[in-house]
C-alpha atoms as a PDB file:
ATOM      1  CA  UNK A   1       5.377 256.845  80.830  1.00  0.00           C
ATOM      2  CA  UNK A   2       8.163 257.484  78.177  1.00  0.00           C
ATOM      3  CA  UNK A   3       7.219 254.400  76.509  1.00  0.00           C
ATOM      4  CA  UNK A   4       3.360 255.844  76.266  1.00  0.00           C
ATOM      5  CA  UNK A   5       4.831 259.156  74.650  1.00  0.00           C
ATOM      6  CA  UNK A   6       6.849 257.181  72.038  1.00  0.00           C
ATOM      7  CA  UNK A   7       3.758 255.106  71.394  1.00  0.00           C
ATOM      8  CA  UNK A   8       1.249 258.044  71.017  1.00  0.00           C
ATOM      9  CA  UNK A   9       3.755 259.673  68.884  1.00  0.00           C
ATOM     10  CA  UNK A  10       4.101 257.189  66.472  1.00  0.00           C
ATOM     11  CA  UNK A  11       0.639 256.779  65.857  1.00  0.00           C
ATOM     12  CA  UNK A  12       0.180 260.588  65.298  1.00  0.00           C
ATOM     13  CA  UNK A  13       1.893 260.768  62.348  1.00  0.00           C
ATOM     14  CA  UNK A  14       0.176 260.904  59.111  1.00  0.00           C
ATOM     15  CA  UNK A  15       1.543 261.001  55.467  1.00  0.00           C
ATOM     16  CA  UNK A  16       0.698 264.723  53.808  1.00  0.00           C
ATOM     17  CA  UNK A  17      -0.819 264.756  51.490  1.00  0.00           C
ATOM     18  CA  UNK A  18      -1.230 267.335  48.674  1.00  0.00           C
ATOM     19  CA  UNK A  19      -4.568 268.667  49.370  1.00  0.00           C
ATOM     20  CA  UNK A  20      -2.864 269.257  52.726  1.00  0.00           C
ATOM     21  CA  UNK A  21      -0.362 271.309  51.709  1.00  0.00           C
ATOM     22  CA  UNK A  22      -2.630 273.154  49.354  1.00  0.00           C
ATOM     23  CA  UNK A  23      -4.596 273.934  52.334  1.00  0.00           C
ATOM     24  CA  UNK A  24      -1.736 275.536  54.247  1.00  0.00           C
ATOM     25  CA  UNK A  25      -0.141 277.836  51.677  1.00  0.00           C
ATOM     26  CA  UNK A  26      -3.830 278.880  51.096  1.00  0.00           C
ATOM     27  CA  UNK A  27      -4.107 279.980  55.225  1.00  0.00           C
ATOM     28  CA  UNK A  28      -0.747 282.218  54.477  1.00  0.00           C
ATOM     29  CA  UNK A  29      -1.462 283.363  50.858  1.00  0.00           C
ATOM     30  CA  UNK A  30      -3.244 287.137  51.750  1.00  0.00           C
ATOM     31  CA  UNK A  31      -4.000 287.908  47.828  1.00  0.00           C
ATOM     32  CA  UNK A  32      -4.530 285.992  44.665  1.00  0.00           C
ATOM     33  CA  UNK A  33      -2.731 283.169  42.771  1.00  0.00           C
ATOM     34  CA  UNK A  34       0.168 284.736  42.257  1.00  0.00           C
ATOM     35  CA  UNK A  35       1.157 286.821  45.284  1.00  0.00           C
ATOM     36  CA  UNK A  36       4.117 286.847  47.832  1.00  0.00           C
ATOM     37  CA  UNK A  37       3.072 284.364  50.804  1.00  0.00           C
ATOM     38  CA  UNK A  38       3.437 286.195  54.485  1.00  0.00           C
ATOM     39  CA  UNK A  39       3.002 285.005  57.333  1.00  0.00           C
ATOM     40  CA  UNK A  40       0.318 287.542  58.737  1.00  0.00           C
ATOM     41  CA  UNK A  41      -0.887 290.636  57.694  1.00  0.00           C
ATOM     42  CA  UNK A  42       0.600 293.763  58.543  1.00  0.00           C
ATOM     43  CA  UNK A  43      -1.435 295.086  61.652  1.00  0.00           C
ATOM     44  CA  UNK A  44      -1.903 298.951  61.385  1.00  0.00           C
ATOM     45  CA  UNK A  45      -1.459 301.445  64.273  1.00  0.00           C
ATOM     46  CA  UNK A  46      -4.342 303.391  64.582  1.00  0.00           C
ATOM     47  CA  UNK A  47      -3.752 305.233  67.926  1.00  0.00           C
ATOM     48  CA  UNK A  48      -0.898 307.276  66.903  1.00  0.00           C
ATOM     49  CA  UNK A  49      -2.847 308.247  64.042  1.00  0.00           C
ATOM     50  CA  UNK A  50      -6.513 308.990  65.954  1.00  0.00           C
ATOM     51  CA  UNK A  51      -3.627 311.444  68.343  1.00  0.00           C
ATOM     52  CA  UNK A  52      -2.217 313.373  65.792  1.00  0.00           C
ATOM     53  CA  UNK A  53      -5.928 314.093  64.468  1.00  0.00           C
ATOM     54  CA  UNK A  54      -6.419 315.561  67.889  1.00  0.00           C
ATOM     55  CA  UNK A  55      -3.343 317.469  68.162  1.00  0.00           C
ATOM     56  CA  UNK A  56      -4.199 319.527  64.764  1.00  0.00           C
ATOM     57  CA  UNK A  57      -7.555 320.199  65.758  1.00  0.00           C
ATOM     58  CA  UNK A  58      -6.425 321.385  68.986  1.00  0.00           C
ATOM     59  CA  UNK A  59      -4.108 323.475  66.990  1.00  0.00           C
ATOM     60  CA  UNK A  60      -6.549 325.015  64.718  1.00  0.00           C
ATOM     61  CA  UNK A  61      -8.199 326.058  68.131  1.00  0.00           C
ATOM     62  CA  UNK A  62      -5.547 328.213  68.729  1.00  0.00           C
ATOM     63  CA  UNK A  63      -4.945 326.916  72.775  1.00  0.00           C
ATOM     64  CA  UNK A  64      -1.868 327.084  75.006  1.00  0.00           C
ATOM     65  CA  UNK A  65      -0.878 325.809  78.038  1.00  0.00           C
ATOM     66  CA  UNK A  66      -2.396 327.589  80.923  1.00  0.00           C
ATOM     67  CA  UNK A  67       0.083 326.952  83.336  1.00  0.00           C
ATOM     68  CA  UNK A  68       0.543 324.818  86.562  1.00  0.00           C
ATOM     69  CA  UNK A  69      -2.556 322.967  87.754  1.00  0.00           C
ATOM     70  CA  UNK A  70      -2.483 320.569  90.645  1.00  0.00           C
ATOM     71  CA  UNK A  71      -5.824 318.556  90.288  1.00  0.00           C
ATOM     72  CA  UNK A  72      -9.106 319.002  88.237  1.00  0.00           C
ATOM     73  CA  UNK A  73     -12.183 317.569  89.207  1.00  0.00           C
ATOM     74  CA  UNK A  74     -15.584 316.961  86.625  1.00  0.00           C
ATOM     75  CA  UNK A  75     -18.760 316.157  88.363  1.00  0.00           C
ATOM     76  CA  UNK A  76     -21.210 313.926  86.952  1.00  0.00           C
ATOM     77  CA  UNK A  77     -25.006 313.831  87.562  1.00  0.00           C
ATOM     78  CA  UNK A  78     -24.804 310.264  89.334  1.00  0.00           C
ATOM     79  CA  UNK A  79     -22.573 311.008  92.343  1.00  0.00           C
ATOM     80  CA  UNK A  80     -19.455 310.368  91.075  1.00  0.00           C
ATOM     81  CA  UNK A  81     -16.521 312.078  89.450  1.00  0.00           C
ATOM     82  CA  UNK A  82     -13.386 312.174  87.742  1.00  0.00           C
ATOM     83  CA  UNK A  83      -9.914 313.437  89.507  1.00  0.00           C
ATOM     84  CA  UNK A  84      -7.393 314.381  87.164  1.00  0.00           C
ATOM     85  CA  UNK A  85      -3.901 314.913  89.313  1.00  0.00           C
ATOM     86  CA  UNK A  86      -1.321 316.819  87.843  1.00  0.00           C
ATOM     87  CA  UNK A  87      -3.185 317.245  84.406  1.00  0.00           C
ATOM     88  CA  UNK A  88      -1.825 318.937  81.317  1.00  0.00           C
ATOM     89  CA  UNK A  89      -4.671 322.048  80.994  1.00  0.00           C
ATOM     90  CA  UNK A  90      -4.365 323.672  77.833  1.00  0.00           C
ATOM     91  CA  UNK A  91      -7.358 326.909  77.341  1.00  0.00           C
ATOM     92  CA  UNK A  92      -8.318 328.813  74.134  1.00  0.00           C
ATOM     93  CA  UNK A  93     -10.027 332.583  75.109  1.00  0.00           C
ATOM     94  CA  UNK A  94     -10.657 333.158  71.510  1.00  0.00           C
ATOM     95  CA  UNK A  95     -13.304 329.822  71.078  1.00  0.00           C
ATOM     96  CA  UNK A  96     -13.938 329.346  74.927  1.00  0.00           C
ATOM     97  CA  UNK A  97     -12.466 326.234  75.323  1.00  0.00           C
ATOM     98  CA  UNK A  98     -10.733 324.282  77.884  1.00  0.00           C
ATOM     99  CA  UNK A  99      -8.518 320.787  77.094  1.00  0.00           C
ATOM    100  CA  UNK A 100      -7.568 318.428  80.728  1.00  0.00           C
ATOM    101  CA  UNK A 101      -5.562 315.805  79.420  1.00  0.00           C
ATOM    102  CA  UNK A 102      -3.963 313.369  81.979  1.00  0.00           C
ATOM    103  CA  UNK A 103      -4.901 310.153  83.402  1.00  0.00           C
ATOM    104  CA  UNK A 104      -7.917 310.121  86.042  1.00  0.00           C
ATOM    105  CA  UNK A 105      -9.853 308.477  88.814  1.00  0.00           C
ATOM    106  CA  UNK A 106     -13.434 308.287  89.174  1.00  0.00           C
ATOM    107  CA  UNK A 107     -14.362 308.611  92.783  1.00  0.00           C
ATOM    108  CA  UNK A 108     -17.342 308.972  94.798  1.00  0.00           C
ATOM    109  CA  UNK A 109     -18.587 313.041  95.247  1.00  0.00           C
ATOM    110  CA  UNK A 110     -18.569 311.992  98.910  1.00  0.00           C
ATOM    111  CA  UNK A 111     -15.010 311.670  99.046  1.00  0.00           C
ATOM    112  CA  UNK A 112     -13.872 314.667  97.795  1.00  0.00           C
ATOM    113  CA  UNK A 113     -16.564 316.834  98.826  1.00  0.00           C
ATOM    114  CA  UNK A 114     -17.053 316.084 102.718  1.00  0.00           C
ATOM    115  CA  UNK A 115     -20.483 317.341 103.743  1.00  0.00           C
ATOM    116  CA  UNK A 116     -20.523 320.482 106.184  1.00  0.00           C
ATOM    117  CA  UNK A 117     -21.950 320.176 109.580  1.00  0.00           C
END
């Protein structure tokens, strides 16, 4: 078995040649002829970003937190909904508008509504 290794080993090895290295700086070069080579490119964080974009319109709205709130539930039209526990409720008189921010379930209507006999 070791003696297989050393053999395919051997016979990987090829001489490089120029166009090969040409090849590789071009995979790590991210501009022109004469720019700095890195490695990758810088990935951007978008997510922080897309949250403080919600945070200042939510502060233009003018809304403050509204208290306590145990659980919040929002129906949907195909049976199911979605059960916020413990959610951060945040309300705005002035435009009429609520903000539930948490993380949720979706569950069945049957399950949290029982039916009455």
């Amino acid at each position: 078995s070791n003696s297989f290794c050393t053999l395919l080993l051997s016979t990987l090895k090829m001489p490089i040649t120029k166009e090969m290295l040409e090849k590789r700086a071009a995979a790590v070069r991210t501009g022109g002829k004469g720019t700095v080579r890195r490695t990758t490119k810088a990935a951007h964080k978008s997510s922080t970003n897309d949250n403080k974009q919600i945070q200042g319109a939510l502060k233009k709205l003018g809304v403050t937190p509204l208290g306590e709130t145990e659980e919040a539930f929002f129906f949907k039209n195909d049976g199911t909904a979605y059960c916020f526990k413990n959610p951060k409720v945040q309300t705005s008189m002035q435009s009429q508008c609520f903000v539930v921010a948490g993380n949720y379930e979706t569950k069945n209507m049957k399950d949290i509504v029982p039916e009455s006999a």
